[in-house]
PDB file of N, CA and C in Angstrom:
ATOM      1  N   UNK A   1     302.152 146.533 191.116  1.00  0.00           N
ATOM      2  CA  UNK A   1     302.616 147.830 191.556  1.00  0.00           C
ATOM      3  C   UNK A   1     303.703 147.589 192.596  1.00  0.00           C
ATOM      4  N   UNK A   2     304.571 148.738 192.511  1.00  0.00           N
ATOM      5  CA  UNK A   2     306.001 148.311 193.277  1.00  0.00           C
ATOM      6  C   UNK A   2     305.969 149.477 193.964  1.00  0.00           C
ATOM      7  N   UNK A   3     306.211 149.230 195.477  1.00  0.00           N
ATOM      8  CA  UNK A   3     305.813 150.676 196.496  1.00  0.00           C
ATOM      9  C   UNK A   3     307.270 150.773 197.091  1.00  0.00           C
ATOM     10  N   UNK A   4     307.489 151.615 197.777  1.00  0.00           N
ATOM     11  CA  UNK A   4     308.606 151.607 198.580  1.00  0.00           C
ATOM     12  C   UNK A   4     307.909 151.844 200.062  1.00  0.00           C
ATOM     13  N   UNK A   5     308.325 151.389 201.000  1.00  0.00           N
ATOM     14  CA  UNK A   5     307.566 151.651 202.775  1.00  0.00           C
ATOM     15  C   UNK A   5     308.571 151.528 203.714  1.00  0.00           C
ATOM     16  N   UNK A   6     308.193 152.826 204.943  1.00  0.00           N
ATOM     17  CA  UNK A   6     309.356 152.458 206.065  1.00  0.00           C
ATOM     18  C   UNK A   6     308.115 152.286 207.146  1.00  0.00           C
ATOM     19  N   UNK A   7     308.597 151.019 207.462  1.00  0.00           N
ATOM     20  CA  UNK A   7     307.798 150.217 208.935  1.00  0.00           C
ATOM     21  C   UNK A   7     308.177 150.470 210.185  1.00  0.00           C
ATOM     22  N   UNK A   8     307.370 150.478 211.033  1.00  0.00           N
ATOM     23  CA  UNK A   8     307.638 151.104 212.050  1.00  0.00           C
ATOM     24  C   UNK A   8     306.744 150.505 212.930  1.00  0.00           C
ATOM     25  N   UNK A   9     307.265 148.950 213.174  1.00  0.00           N
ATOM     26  CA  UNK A   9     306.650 148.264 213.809  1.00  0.00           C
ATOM     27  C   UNK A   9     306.910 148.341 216.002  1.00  0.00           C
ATOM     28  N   UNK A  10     305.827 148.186 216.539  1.00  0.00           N
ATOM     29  CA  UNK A  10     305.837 148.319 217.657  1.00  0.00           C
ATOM     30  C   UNK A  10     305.501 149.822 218.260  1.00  0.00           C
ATOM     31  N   UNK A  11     304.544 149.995 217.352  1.00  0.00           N
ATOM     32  CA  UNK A  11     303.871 151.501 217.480  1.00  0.00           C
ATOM     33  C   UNK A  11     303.014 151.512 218.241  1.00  0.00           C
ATOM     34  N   UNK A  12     302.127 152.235 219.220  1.00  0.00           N
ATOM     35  CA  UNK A  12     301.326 152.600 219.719  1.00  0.00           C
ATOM     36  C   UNK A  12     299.847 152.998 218.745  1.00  0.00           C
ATOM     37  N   UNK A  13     300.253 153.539 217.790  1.00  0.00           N
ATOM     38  CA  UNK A  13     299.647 154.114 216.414  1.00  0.00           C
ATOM     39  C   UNK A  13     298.428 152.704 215.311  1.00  0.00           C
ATOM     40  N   UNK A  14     300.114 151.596 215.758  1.00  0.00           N
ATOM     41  CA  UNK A  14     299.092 151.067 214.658  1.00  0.00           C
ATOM     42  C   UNK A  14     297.854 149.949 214.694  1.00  0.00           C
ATOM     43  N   UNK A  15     297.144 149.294 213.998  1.00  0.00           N
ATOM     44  CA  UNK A  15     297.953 149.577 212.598  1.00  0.00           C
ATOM     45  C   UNK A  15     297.608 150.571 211.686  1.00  0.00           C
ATOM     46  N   UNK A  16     298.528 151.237 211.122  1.00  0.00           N
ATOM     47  CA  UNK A  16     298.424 152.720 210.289  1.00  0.00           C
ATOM     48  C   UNK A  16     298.607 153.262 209.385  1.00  0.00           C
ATOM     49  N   UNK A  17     298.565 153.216 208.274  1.00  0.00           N
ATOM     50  CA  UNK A  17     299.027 153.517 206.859  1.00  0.00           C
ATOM     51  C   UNK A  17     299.108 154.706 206.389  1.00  0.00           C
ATOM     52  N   UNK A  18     300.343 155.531 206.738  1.00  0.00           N
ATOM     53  CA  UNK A  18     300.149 157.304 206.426  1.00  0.00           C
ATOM     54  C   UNK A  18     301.253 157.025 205.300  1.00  0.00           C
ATOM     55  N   UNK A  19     300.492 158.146 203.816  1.00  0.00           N
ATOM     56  CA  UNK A  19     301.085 158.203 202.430  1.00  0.00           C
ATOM     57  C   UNK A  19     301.867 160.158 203.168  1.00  0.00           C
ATOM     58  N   UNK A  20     303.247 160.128 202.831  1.00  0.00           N
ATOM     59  CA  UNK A  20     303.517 161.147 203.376  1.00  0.00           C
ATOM     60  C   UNK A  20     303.332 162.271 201.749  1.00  0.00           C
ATOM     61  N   UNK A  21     303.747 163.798 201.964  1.00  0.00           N
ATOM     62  CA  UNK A  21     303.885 164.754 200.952  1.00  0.00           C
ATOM     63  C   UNK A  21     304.422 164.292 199.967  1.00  0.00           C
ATOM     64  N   UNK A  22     305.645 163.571 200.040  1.00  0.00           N
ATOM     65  CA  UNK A  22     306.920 163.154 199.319  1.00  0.00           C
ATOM     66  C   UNK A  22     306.494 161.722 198.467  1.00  0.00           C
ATOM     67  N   UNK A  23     305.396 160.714 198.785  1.00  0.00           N
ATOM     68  CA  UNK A  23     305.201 159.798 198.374  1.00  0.00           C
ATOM     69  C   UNK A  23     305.460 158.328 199.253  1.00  0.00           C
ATOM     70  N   UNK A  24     306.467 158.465 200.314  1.00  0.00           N
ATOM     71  CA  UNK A  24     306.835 157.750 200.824  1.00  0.00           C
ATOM     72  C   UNK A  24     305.384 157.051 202.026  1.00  0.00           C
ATOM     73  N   UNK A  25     305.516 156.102 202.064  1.00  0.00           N
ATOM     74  CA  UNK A  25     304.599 155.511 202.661  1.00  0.00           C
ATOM     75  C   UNK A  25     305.221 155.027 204.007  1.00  0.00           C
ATOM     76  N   UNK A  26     304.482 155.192 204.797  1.00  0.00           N
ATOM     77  CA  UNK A  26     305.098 154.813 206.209  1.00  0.00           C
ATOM     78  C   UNK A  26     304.033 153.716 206.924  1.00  0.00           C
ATOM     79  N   UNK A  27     304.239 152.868 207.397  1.00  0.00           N
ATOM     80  CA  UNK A  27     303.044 151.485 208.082  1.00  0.00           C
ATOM     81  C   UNK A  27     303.762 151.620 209.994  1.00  0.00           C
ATOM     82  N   UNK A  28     302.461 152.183 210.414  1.00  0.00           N
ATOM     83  CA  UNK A  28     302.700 152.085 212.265  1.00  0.00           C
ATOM     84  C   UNK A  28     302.362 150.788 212.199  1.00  0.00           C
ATOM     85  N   UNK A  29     303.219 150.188 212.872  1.00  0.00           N
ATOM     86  CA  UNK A  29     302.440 148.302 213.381  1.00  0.00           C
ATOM     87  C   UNK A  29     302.535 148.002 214.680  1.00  0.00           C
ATOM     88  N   UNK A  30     301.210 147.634 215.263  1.00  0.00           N
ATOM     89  CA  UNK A  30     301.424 146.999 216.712  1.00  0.00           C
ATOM     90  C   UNK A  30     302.732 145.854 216.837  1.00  0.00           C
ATOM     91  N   UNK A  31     302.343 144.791 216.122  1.00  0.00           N
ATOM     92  CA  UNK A  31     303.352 143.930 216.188  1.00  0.00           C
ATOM     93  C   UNK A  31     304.788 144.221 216.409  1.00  0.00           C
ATOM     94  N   UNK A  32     305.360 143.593 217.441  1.00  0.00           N
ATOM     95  CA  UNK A  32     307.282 143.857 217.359  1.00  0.00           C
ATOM     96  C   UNK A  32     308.019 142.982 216.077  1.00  0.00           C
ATOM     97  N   UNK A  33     309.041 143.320 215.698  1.00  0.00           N
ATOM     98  CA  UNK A  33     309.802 142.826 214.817  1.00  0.00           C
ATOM     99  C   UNK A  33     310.440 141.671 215.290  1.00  0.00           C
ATOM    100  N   UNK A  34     309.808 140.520 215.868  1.00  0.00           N
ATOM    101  CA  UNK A  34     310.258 139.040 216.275  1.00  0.00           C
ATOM    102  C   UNK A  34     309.567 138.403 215.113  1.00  0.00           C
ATOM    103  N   UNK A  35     310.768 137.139 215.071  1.00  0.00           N
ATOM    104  CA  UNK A  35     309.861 135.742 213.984  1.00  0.00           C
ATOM    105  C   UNK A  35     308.976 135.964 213.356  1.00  0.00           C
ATOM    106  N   UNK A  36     308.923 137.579 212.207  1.00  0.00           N
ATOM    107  CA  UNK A  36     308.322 137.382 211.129  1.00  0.00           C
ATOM    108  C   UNK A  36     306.836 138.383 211.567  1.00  0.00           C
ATOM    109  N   UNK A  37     306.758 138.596 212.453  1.00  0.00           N
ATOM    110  CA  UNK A  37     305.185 139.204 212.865  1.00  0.00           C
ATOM    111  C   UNK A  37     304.954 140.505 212.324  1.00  0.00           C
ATOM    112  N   UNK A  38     306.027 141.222 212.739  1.00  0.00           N
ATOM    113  CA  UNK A  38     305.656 142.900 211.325  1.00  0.00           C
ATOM    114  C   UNK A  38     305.745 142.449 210.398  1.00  0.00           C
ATOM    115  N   UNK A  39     306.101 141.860 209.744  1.00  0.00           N
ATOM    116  CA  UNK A  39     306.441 141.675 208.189  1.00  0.00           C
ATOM    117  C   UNK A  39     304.792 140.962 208.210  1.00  0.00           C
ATOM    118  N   UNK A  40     304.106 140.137 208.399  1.00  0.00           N
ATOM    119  CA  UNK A  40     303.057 139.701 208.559  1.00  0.00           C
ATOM    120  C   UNK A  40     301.660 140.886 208.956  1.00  0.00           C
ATOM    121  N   UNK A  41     302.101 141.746 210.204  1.00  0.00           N
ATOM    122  CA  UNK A  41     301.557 142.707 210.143  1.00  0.00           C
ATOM    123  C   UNK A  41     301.206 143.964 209.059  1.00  0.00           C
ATOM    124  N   UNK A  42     302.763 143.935 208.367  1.00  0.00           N
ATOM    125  CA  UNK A  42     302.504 144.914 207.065  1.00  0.00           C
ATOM    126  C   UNK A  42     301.909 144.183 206.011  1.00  0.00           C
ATOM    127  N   UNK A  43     301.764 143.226 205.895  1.00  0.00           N
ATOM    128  CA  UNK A  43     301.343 142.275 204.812  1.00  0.00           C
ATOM    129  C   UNK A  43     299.773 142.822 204.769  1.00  0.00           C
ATOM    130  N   UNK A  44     299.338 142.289 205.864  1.00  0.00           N
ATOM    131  CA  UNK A  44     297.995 142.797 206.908  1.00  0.00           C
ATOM    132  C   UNK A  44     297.586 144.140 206.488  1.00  0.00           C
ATOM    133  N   UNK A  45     298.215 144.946 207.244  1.00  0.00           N
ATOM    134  CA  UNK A  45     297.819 146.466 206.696  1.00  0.00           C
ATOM    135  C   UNK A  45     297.571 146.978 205.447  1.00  0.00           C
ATOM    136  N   UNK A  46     298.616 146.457 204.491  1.00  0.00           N
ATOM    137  CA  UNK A  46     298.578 147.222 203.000  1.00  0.00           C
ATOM    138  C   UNK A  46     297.716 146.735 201.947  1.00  0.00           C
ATOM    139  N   UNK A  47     297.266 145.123 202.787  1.00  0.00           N
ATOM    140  CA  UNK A  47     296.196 144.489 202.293  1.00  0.00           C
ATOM    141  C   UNK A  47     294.657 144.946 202.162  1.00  0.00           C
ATOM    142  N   UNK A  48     294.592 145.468 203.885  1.00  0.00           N
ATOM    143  CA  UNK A  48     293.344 146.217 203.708  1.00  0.00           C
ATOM    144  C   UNK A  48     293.530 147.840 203.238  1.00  0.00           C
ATOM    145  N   UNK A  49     294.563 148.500 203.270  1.00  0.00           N
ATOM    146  CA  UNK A  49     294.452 149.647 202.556  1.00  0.00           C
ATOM    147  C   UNK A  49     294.259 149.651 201.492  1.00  0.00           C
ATOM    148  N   UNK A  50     294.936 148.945 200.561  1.00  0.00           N
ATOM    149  CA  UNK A  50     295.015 148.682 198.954  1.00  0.00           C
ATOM    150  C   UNK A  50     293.208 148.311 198.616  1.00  0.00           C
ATOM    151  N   UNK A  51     293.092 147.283 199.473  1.00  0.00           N
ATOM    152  CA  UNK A  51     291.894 146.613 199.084  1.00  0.00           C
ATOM    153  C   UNK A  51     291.876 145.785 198.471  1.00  0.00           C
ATOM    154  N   UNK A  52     292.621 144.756 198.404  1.00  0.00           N
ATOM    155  CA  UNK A  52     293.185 143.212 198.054  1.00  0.00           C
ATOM    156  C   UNK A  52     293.563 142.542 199.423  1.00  0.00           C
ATOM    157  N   UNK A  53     293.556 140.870 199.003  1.00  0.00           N
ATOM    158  CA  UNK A  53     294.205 140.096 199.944  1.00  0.00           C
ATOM    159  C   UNK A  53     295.213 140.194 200.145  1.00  0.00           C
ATOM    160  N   UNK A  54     295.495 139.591 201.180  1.00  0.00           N
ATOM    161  CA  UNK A  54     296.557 139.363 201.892  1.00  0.00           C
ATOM    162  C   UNK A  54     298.023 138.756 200.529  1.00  0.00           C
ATOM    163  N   UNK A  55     297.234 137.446 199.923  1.00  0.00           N
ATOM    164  CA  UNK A  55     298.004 137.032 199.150  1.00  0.00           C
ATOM    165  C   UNK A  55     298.623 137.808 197.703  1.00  0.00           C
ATOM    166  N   UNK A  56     297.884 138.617 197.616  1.00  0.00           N
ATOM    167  CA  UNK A  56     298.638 139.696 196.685  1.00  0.00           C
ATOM    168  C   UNK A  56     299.757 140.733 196.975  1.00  0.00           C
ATOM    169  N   UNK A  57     299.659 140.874 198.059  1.00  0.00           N
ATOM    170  CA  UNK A  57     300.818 141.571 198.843  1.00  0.00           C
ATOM    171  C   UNK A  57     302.061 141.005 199.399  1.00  0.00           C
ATOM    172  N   UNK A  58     303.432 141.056 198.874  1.00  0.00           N
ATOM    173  CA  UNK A  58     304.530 140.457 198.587  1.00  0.00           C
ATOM    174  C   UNK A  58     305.529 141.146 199.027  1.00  0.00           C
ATOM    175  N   UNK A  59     306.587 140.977 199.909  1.00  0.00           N
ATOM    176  CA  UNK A  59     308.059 141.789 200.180  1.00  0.00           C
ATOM    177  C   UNK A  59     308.813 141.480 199.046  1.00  0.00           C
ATOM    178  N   UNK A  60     309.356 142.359 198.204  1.00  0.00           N
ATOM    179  CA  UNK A  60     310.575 142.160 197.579  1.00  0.00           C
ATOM    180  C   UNK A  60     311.535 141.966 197.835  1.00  0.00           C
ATOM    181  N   UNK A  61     311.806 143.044 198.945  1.00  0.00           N
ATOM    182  CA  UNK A  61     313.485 142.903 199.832  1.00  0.00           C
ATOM    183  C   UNK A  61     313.279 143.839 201.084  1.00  0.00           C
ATOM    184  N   UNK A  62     313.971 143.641 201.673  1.00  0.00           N
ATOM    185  CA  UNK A  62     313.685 144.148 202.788  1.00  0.00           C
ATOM    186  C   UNK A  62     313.182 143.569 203.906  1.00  0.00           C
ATOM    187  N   UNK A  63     313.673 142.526 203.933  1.00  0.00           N
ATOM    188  CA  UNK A  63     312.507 141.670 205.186  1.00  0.00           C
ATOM    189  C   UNK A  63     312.892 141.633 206.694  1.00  0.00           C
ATOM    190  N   UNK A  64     314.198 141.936 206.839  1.00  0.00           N
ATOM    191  CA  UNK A  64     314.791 142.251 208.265  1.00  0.00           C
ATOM    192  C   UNK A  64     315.348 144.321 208.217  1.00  0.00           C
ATOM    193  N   UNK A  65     314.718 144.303 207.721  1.00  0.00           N
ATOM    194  CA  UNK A  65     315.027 145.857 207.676  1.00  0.00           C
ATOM    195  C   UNK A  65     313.282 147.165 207.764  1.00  0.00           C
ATOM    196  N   UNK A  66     313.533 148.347 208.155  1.00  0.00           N
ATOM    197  CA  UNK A  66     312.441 148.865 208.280  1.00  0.00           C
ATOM    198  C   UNK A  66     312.096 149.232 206.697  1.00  0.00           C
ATOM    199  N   UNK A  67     312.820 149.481 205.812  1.00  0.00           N
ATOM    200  CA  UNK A  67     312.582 150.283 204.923  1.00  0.00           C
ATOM    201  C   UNK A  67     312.592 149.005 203.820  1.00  0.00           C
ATOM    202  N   UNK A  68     311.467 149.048 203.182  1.00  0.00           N
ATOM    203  CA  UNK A  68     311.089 147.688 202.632  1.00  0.00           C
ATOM    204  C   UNK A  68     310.616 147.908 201.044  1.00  0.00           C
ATOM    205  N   UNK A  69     310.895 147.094 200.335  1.00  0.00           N
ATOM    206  CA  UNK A  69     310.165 147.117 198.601  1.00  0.00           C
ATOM    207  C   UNK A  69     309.033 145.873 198.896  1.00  0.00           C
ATOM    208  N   UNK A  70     307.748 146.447 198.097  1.00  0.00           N
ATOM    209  CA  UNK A  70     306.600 145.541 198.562  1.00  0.00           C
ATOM    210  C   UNK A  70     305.844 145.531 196.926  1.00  0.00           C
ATOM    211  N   UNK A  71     305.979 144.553 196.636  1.00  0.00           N
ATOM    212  CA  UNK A  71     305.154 143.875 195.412  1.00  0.00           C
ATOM    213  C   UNK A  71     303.667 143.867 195.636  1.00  0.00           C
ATOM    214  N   UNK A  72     302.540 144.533 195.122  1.00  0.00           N
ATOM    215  CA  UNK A  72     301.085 144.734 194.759  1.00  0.00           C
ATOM    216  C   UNK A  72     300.356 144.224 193.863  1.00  0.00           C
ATOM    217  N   UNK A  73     299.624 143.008 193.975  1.00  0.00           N
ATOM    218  CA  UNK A  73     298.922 142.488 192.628  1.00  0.00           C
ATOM    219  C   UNK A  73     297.595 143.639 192.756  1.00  0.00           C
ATOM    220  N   UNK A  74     297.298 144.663 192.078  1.00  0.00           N
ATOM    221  CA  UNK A  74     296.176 145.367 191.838  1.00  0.00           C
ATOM    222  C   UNK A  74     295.242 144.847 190.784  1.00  0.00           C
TER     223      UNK A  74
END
């Protein structure tokens, strides 16, 4: 499964996984966007939302950017 997500790391909120009206998925993350740690953090989050590991959960593109394509082994 191929999601689209805007991260929004260094939240107060997270970690948080809100599916908005529109479909768009939004991830609050404690973690700041240094050396890889949100991207690790969202890895984290969508892992336990989905309900799969960690290792099934994949960035497509997006890896220095908030708004990210994320690969899902379901």
């Amino acid at each position: 499964m191929r999601i689209t997500v805007h991260a929004k790391p260094g939240s107060t909120k997270g970690p948080l996984v809100e599916v908005g009206a529109d479909g768009l998925i939004t991830v609050f993350l404690k973690e700041r966007a240094v050396d890889g740690a949100a991207n690790e953090g969202l890895v984290a989050a969508l892992a336990e939302h989905y309900g799969v590991r960690k290792s099934a959960v994949s960035i497509a593109s997006g890896h220095s950017s908030r708004h990210k394509i994320v690969d899902i082994d379901i």
